[in-house]
N, C-alpha and C. Protein backbone atom coordinates (compact mmCIF):
# COMPACT_ATOMS: atom_id res chain seq x y z
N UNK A 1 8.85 -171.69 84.69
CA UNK A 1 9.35 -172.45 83.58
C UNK A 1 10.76 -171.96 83.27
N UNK A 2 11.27 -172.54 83.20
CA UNK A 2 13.26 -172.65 82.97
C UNK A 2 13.40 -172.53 81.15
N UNK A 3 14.40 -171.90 81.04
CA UNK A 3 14.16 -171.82 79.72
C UNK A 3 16.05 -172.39 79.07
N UNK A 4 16.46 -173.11 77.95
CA UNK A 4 17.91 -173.11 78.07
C UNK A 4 18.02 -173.29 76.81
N UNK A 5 19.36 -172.42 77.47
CA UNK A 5 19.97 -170.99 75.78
C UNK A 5 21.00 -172.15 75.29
N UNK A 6 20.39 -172.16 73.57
CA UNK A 6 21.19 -173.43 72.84
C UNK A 6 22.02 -172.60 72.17
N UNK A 7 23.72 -173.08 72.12
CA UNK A 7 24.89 -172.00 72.24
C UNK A 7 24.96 -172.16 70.57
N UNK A 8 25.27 -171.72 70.03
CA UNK A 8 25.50 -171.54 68.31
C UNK A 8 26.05 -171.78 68.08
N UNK A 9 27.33 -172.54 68.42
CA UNK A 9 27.91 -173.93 67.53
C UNK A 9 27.06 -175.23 67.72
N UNK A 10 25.89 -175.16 68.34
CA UNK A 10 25.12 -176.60 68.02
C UNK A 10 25.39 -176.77 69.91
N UNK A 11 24.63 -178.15 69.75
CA UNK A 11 24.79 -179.02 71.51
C UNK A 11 25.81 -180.03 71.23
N UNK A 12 25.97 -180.39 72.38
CA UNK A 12 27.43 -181.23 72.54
C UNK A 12 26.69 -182.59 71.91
N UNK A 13 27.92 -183.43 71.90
CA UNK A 13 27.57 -184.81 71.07
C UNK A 13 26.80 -185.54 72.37
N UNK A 14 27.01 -185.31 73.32
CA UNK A 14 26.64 -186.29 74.09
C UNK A 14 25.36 -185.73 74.80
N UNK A 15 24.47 -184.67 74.52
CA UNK A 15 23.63 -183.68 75.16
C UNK A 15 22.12 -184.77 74.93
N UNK A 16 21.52 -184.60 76.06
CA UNK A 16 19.94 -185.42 76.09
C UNK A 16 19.10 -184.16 75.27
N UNK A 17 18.22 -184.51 74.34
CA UNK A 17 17.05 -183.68 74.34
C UNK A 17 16.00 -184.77 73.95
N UNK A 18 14.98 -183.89 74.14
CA UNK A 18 13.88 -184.66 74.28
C UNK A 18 12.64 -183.11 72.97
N UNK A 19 11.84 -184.56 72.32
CA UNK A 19 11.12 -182.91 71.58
C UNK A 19 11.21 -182.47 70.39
N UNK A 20 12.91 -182.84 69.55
CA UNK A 20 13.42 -182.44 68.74
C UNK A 20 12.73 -181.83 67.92
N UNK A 21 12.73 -180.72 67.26
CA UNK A 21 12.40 -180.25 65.92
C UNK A 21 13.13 -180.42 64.74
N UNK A 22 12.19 -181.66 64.27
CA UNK A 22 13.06 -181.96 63.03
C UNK A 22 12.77 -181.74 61.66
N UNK A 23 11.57 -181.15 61.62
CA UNK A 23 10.92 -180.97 60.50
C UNK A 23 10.14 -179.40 60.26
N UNK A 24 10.75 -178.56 61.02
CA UNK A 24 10.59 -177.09 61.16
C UNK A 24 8.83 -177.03 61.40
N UNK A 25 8.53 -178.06 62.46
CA UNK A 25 7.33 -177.51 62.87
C UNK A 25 7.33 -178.09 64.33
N UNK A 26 6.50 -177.72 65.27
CA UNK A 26 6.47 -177.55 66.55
C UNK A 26 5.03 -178.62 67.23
N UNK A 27 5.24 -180.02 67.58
CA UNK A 27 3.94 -180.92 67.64
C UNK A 27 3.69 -180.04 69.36
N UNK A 28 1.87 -180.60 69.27
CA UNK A 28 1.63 -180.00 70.83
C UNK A 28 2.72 -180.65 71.91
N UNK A 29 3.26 -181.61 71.65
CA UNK A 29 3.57 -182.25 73.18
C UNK A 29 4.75 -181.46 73.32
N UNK A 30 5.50 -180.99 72.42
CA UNK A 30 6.61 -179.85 72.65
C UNK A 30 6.36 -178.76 72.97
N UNK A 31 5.32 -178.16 73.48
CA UNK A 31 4.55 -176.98 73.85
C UNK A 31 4.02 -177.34 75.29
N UNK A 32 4.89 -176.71 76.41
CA UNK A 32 4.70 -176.38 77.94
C UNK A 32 2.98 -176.05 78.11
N UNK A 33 2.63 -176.58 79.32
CA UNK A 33 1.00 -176.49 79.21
C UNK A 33 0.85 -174.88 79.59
N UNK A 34 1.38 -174.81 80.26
CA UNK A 34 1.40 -172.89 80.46
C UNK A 34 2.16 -171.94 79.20
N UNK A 35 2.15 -172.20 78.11
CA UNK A 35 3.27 -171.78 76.97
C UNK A 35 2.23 -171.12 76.59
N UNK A 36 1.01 -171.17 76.23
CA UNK A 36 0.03 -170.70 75.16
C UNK A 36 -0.67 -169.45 76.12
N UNK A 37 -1.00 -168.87 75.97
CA UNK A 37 -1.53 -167.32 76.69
C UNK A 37 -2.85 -167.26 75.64
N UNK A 38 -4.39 -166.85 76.28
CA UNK A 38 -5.33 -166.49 75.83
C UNK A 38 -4.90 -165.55 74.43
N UNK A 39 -3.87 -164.73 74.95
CA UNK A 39 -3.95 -163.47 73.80
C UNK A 39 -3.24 -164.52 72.55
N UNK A 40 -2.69 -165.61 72.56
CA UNK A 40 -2.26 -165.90 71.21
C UNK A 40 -3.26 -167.21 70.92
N UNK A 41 -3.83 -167.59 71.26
CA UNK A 41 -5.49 -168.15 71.00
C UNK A 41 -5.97 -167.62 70.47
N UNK A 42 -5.88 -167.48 68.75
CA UNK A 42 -6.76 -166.70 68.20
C UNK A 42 -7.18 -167.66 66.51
N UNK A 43 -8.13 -166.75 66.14
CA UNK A 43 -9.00 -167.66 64.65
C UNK A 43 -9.46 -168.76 64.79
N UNK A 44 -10.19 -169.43 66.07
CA UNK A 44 -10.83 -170.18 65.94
C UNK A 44 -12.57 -169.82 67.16
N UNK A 45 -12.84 -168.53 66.90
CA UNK A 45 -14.11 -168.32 67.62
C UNK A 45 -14.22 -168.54 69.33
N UNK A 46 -13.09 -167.59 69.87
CA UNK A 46 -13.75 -167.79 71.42
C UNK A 46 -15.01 -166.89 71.67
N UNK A 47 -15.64 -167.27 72.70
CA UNK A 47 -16.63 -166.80 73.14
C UNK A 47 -16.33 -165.07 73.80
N UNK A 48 -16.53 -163.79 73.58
CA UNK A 48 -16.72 -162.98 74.38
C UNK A 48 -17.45 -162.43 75.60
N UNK A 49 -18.98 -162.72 75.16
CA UNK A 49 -20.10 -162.41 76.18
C UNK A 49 -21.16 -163.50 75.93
N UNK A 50 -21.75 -163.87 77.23
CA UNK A 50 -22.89 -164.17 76.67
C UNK A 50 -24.01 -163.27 77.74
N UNK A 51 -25.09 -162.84 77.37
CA UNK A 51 -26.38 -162.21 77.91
C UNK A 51 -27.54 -162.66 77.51
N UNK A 52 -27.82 -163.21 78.98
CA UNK A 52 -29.47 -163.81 78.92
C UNK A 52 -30.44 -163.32 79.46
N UNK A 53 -31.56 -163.48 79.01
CA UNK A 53 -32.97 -162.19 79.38
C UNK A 53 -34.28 -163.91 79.21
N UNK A 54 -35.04 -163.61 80.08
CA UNK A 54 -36.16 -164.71 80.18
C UNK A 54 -37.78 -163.63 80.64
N UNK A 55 -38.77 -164.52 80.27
CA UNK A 55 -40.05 -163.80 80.77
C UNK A 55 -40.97 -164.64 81.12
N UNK A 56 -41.62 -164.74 82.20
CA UNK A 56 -42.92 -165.84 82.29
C UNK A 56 -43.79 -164.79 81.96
N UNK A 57 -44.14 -163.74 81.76
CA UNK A 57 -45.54 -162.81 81.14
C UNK A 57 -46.37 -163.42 80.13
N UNK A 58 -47.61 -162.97 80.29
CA UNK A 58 -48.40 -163.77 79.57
C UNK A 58 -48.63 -162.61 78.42
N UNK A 59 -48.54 -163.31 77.03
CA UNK A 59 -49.04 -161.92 75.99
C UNK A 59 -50.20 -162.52 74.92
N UNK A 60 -51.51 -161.86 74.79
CA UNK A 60 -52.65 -162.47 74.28
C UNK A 60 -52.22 -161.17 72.67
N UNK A 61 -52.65 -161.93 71.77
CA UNK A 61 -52.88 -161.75 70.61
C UNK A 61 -54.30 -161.98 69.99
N UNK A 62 -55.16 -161.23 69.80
CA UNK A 62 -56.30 -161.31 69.19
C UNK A 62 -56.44 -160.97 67.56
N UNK A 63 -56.92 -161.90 66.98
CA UNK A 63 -57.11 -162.00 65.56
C UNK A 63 -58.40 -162.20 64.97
N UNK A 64 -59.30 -161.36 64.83
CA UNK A 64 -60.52 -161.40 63.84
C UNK A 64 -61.01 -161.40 62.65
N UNK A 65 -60.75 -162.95 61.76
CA UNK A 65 -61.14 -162.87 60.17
C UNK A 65 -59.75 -162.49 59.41
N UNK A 66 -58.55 -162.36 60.10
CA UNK A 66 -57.17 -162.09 59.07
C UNK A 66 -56.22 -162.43 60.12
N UNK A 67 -55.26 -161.19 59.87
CA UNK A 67 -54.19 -161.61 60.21
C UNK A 67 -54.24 -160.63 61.33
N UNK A 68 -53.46 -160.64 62.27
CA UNK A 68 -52.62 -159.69 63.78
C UNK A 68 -51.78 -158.86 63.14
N UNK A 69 -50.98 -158.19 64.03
CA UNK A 69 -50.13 -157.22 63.76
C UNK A 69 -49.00 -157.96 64.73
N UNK A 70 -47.92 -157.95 64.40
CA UNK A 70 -46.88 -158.29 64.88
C UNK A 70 -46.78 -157.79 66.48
N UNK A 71 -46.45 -158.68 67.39
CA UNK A 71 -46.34 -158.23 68.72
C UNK A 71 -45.35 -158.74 69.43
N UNK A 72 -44.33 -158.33 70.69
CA UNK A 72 -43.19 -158.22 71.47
C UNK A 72 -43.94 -159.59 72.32
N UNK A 73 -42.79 -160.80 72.26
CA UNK A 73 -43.68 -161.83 73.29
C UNK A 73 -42.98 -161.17 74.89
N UNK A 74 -42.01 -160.44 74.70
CA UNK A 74 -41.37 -160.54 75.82
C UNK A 74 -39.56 -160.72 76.05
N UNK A 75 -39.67 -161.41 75.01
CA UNK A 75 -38.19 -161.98 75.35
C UNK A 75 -37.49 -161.08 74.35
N UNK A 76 -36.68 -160.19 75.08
CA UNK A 76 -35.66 -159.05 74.59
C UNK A 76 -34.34 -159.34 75.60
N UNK A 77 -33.36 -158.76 74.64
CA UNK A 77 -31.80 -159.04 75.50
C UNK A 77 -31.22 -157.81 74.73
N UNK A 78 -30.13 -157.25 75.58
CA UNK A 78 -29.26 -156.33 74.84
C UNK A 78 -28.17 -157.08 75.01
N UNK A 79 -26.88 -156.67 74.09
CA UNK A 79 -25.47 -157.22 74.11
C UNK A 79 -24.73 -156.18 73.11
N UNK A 80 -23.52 -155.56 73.80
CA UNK A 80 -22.84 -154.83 73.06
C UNK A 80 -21.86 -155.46 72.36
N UNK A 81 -21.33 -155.94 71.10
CA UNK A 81 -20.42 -156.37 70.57
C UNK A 81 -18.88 -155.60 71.03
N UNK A 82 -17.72 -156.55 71.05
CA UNK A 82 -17.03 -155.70 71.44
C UNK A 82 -15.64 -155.69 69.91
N UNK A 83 -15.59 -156.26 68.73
CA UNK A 83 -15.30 -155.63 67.46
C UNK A 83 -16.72 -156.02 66.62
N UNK A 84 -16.42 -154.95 65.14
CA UNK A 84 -17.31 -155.42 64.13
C UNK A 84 -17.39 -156.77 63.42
N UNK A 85 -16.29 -157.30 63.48
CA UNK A 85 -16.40 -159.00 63.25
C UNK A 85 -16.39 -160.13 64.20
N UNK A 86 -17.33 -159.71 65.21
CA UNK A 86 -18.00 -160.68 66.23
C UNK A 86 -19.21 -161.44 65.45
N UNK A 87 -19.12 -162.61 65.19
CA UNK A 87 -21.20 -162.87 65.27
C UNK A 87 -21.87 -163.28 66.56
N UNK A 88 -23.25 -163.09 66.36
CA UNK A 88 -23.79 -163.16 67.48
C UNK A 88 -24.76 -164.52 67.46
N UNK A 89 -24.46 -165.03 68.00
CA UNK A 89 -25.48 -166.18 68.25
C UNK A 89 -26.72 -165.83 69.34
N UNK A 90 -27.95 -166.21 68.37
CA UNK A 90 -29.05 -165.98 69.10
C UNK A 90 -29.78 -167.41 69.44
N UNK A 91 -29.70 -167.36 70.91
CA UNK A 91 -30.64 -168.94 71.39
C UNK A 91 -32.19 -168.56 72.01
N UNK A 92 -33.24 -169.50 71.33
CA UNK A 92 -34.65 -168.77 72.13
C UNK A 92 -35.39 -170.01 72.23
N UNK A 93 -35.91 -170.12 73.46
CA UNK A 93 -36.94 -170.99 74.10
C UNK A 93 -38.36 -170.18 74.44
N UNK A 94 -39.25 -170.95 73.67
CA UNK A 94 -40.45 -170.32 73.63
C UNK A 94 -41.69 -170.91 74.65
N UNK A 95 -41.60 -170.74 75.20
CA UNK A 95 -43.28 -171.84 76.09
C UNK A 95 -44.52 -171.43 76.26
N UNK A 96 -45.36 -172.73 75.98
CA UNK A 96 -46.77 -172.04 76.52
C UNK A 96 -46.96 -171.57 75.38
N UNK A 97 -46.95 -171.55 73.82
CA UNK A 97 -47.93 -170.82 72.75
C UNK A 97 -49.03 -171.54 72.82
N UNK A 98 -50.17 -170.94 72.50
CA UNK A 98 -51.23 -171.27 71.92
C UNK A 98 -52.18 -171.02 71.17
N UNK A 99 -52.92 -171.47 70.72
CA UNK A 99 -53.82 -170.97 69.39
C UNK A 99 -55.50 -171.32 70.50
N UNK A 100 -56.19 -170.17 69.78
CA UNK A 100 -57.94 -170.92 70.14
C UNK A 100 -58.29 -170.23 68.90
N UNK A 101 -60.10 -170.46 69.26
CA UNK A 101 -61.13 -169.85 68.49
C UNK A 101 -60.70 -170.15 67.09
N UNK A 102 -59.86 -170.95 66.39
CA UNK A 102 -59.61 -171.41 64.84
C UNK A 102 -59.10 -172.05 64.70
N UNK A 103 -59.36 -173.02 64.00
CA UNK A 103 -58.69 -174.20 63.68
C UNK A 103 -58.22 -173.87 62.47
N UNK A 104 -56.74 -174.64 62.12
CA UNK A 104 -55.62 -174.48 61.38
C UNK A 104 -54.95 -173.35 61.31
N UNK A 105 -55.04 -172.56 62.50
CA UNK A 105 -54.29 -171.63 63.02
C UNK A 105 -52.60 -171.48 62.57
N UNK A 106 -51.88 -170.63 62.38
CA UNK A 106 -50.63 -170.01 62.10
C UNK A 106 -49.87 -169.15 62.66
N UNK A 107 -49.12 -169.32 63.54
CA UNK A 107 -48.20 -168.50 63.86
C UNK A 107 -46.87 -168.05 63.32
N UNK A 108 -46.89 -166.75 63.20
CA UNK A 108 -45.26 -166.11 62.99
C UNK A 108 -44.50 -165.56 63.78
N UNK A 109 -43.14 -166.22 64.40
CA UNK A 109 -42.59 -165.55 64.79
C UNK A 109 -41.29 -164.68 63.66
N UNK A 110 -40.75 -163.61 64.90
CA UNK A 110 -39.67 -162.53 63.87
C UNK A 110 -38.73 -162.07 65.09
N UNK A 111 -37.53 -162.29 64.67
CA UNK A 111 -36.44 -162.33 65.44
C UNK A 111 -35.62 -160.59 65.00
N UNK A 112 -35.62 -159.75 65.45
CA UNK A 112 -35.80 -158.59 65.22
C UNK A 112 -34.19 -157.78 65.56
N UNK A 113 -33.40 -156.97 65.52
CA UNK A 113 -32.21 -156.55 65.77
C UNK A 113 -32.28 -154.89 65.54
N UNK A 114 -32.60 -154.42 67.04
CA UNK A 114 -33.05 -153.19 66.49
C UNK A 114 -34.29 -153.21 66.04
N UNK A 115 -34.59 -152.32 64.76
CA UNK A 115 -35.79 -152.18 64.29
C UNK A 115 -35.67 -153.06 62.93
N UNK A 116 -34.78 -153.86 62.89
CA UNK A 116 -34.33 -155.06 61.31
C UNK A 116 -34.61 -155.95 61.77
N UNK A 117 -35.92 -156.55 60.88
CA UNK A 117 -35.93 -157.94 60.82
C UNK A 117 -35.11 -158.78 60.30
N UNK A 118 -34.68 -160.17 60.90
CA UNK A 118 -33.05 -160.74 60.74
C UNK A 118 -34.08 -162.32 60.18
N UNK A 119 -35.01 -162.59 60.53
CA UNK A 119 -35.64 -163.73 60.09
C UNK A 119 -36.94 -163.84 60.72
N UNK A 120 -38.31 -164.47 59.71
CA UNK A 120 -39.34 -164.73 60.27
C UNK A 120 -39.87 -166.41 60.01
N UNK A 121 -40.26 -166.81 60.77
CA UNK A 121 -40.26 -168.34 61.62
C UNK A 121 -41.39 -168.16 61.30
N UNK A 122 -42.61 -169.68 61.09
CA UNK A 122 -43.96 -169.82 60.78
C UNK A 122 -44.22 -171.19 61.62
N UNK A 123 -44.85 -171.55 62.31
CA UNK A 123 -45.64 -172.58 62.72
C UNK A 123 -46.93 -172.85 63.15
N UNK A 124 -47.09 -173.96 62.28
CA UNK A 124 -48.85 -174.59 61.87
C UNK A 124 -48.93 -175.09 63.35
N UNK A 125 -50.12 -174.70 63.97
CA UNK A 125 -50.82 -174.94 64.44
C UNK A 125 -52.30 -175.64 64.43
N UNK A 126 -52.62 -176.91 64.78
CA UNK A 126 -53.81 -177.54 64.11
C UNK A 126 -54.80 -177.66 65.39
N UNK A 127 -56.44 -177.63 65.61
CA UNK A 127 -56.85 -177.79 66.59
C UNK A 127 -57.55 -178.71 66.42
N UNK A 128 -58.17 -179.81 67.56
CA UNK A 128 -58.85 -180.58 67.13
C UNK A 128 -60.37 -180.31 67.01
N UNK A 129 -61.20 -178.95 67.22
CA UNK A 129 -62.22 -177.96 67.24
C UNK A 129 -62.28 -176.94 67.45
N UNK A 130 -62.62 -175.99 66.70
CA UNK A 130 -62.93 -174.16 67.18
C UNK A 130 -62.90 -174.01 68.78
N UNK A 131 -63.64 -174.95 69.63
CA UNK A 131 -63.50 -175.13 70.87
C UNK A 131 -62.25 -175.11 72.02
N UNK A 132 -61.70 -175.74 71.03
CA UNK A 132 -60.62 -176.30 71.90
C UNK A 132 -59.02 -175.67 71.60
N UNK A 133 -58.70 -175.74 72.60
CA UNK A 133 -57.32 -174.75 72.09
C UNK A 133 -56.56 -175.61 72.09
N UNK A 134 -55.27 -175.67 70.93
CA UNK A 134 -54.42 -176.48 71.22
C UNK A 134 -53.17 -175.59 71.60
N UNK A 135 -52.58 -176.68 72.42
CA UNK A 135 -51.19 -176.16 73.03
C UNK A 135 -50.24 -176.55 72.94
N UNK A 136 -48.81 -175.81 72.19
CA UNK A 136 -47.62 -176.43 72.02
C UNK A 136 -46.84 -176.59 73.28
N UNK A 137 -46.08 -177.17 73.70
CA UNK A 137 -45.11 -176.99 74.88
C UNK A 137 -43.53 -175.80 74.54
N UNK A 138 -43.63 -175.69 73.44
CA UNK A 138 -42.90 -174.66 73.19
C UNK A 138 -41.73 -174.71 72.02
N UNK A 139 -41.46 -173.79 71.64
CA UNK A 139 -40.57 -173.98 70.00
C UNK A 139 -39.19 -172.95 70.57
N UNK A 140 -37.79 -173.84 69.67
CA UNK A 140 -36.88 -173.17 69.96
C UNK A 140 -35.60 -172.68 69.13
N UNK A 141 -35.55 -171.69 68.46
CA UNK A 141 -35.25 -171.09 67.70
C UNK A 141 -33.74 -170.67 67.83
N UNK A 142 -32.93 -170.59 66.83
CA UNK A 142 -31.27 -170.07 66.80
C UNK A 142 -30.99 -169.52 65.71
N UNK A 143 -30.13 -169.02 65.31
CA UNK A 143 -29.97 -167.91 64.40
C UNK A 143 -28.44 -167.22 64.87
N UNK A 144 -27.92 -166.89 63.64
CA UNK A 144 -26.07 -166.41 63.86
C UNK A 144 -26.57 -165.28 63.02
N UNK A 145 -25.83 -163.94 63.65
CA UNK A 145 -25.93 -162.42 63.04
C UNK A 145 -24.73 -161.85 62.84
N UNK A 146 -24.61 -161.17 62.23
CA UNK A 146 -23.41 -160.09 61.71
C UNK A 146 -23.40 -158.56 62.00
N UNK A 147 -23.51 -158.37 62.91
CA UNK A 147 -24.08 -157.29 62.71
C UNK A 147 -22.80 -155.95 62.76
N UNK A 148 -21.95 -156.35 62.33
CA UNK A 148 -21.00 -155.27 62.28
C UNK A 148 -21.09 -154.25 62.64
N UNK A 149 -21.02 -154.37 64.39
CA UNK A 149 -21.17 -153.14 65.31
C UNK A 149 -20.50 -153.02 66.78
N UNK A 150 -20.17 -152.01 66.65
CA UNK A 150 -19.61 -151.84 68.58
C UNK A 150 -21.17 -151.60 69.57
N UNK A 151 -21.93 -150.97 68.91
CA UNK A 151 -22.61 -150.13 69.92
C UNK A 151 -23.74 -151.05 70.20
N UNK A 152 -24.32 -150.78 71.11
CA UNK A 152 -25.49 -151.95 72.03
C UNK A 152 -26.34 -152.37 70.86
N UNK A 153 -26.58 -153.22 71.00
CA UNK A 153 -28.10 -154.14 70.09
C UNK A 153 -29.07 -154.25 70.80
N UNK A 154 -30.51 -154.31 70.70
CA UNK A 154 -30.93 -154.91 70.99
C UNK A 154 -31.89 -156.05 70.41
N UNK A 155 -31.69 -157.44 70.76
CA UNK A 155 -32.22 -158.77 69.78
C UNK A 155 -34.07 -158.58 70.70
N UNK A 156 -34.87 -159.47 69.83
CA UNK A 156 -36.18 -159.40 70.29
C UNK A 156 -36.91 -159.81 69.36
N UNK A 157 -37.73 -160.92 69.75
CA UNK A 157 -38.75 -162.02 69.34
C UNK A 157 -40.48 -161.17 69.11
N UNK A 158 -40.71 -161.66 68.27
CA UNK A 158 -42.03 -161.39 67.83
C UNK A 158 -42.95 -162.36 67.71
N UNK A 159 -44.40 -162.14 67.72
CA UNK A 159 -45.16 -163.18 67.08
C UNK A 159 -46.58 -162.44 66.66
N UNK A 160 -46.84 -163.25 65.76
CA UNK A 160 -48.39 -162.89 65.26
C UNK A 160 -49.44 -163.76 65.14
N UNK A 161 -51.08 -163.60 65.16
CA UNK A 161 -51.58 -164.79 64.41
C UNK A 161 -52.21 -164.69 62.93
N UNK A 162 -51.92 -166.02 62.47
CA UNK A 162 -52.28 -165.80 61.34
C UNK A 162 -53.07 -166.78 60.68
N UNK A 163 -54.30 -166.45 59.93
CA UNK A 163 -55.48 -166.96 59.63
C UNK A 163 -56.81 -167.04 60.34
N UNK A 164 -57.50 -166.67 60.01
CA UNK A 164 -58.98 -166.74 60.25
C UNK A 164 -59.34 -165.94 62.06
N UNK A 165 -59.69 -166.68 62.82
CA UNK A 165 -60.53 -165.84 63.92
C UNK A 165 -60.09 -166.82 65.05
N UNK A 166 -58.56 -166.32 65.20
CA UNK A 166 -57.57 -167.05 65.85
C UNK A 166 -56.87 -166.00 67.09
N UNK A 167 -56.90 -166.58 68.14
CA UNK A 167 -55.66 -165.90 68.91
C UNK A 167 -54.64 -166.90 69.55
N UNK A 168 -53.35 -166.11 69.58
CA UNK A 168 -52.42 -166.64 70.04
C UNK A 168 -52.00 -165.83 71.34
N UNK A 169 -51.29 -166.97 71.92
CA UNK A 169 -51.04 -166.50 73.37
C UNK A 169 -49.53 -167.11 73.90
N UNK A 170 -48.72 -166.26 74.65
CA UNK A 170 -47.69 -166.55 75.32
C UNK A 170 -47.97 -167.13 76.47
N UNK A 171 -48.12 -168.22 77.05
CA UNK A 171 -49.19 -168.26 78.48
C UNK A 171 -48.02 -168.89 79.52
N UNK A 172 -48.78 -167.45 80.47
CA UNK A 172 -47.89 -167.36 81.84
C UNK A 172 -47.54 -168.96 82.75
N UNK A 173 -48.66 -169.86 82.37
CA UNK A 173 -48.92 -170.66 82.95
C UNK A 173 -47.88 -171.54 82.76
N UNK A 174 -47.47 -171.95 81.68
CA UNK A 174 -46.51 -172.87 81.02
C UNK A 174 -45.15 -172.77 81.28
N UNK A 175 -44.52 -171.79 82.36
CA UNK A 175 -43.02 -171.19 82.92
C UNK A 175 -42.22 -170.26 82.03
N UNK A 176 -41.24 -170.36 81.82
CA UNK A 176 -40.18 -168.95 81.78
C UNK A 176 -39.87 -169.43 80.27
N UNK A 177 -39.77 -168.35 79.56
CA UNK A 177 -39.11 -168.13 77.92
C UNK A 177 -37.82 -167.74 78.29
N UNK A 178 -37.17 -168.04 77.31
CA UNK A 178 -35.63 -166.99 77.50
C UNK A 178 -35.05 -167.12 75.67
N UNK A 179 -33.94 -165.91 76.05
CA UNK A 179 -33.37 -165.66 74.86
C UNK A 179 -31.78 -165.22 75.43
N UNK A 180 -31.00 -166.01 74.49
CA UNK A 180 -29.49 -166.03 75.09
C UNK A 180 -28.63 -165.44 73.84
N UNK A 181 -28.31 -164.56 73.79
CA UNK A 181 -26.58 -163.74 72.74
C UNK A 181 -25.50 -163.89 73.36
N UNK A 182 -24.94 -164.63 72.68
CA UNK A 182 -23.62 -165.37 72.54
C UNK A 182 -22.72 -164.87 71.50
N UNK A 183 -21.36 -163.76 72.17
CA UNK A 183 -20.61 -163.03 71.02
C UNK A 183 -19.76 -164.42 70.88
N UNK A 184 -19.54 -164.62 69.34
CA UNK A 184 -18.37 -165.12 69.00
C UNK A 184 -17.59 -164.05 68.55
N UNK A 185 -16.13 -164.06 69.04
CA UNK A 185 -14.90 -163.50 68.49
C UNK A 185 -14.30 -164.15 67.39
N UNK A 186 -13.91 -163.41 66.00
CA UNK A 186 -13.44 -163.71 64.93
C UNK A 186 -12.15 -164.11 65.36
């Protein structure tokens, strides 16, 4: 790119330009497509990292007359932020839950950061008999964090069952879960 030095008594009367700045501001089309450099692209959220983690494992939850205890379905990701005013976008695809042995069954999931819970998720589950299990094709969850940190995270999904003489299940059968962190840069 050629660059040309405008002499300080002004341009000649008869000089072509094209572009003018006439109103002390600078429109895009006066801006060379190679002019802008990543490093001065800034305050509007580029992406830094993204890290994705998936699981087809199957995880059974057994519940007798109450509630479960919170359990790891599987889907964990680490991502190191690289300043404290990054957020992190969390993406999660769930497959294959299911409920048996109770009808009007409840599940909780809990989206976890570290050992901090960041949010807990609930979905009704209905069966059409104690018999019969019903099966979702899968639930998918997002969530933006702050977590004002350099040092590694790690994000991670939970679930429980909840109500009566119910289990829930991650089932292998139904294919791959995943969970995706996505740094945005401030």
């Amino acid at each position: 790119m050629s660059k040309t030095q405008i002499p300080t008594n002004g341009l000649a009367d008869n000089a072509v330009v094209t572009g003018k700045i006439t109103d002390g501001t600078i429109a895009t089309g006066d801006i060379a497509d190679d002019a802008v450099t990543a490093a001065k692209a800034t305050g509007f959220g580029k992406i830094g990292q993204v890290v994705y983690g998936s699981t087809t494992s199957n995880v059974l939850i057994e519940s007798s007359g109450g509630t479960s205890s919170f359990a790891d379905t599987g889907l964990t990701v680490n991502i190191t932020p690289s300043a404290t005013s990054s957020k992190v976008n969390i993406f999660i695809t769930v497959m294959g839950v299911q409920t048996a042995n109770g009808t009007n069954s409840r599940i909780d999931f809990k989206l976890m950061r570290d050992s901090t819970e960041l949010v807990n998720y609930q979905a009704n589950m209905w069966q059409q008999s104690s018999n019969e299990p019903f099966r979702n094709g899968g639930f998918g969850i997002t969530h933006q964090d702050s977590p004002n940190s350099t040092s590694q995270i790690t994000y991670k999904l939970q679930f429980r069952a909840v109500d009566g003489d119910s289990n829930v299940q991650r089932d292998s059968n139904s294919g791959s879960s995943a969970i995706t962190a996505m740094e945005v840069l401030a």
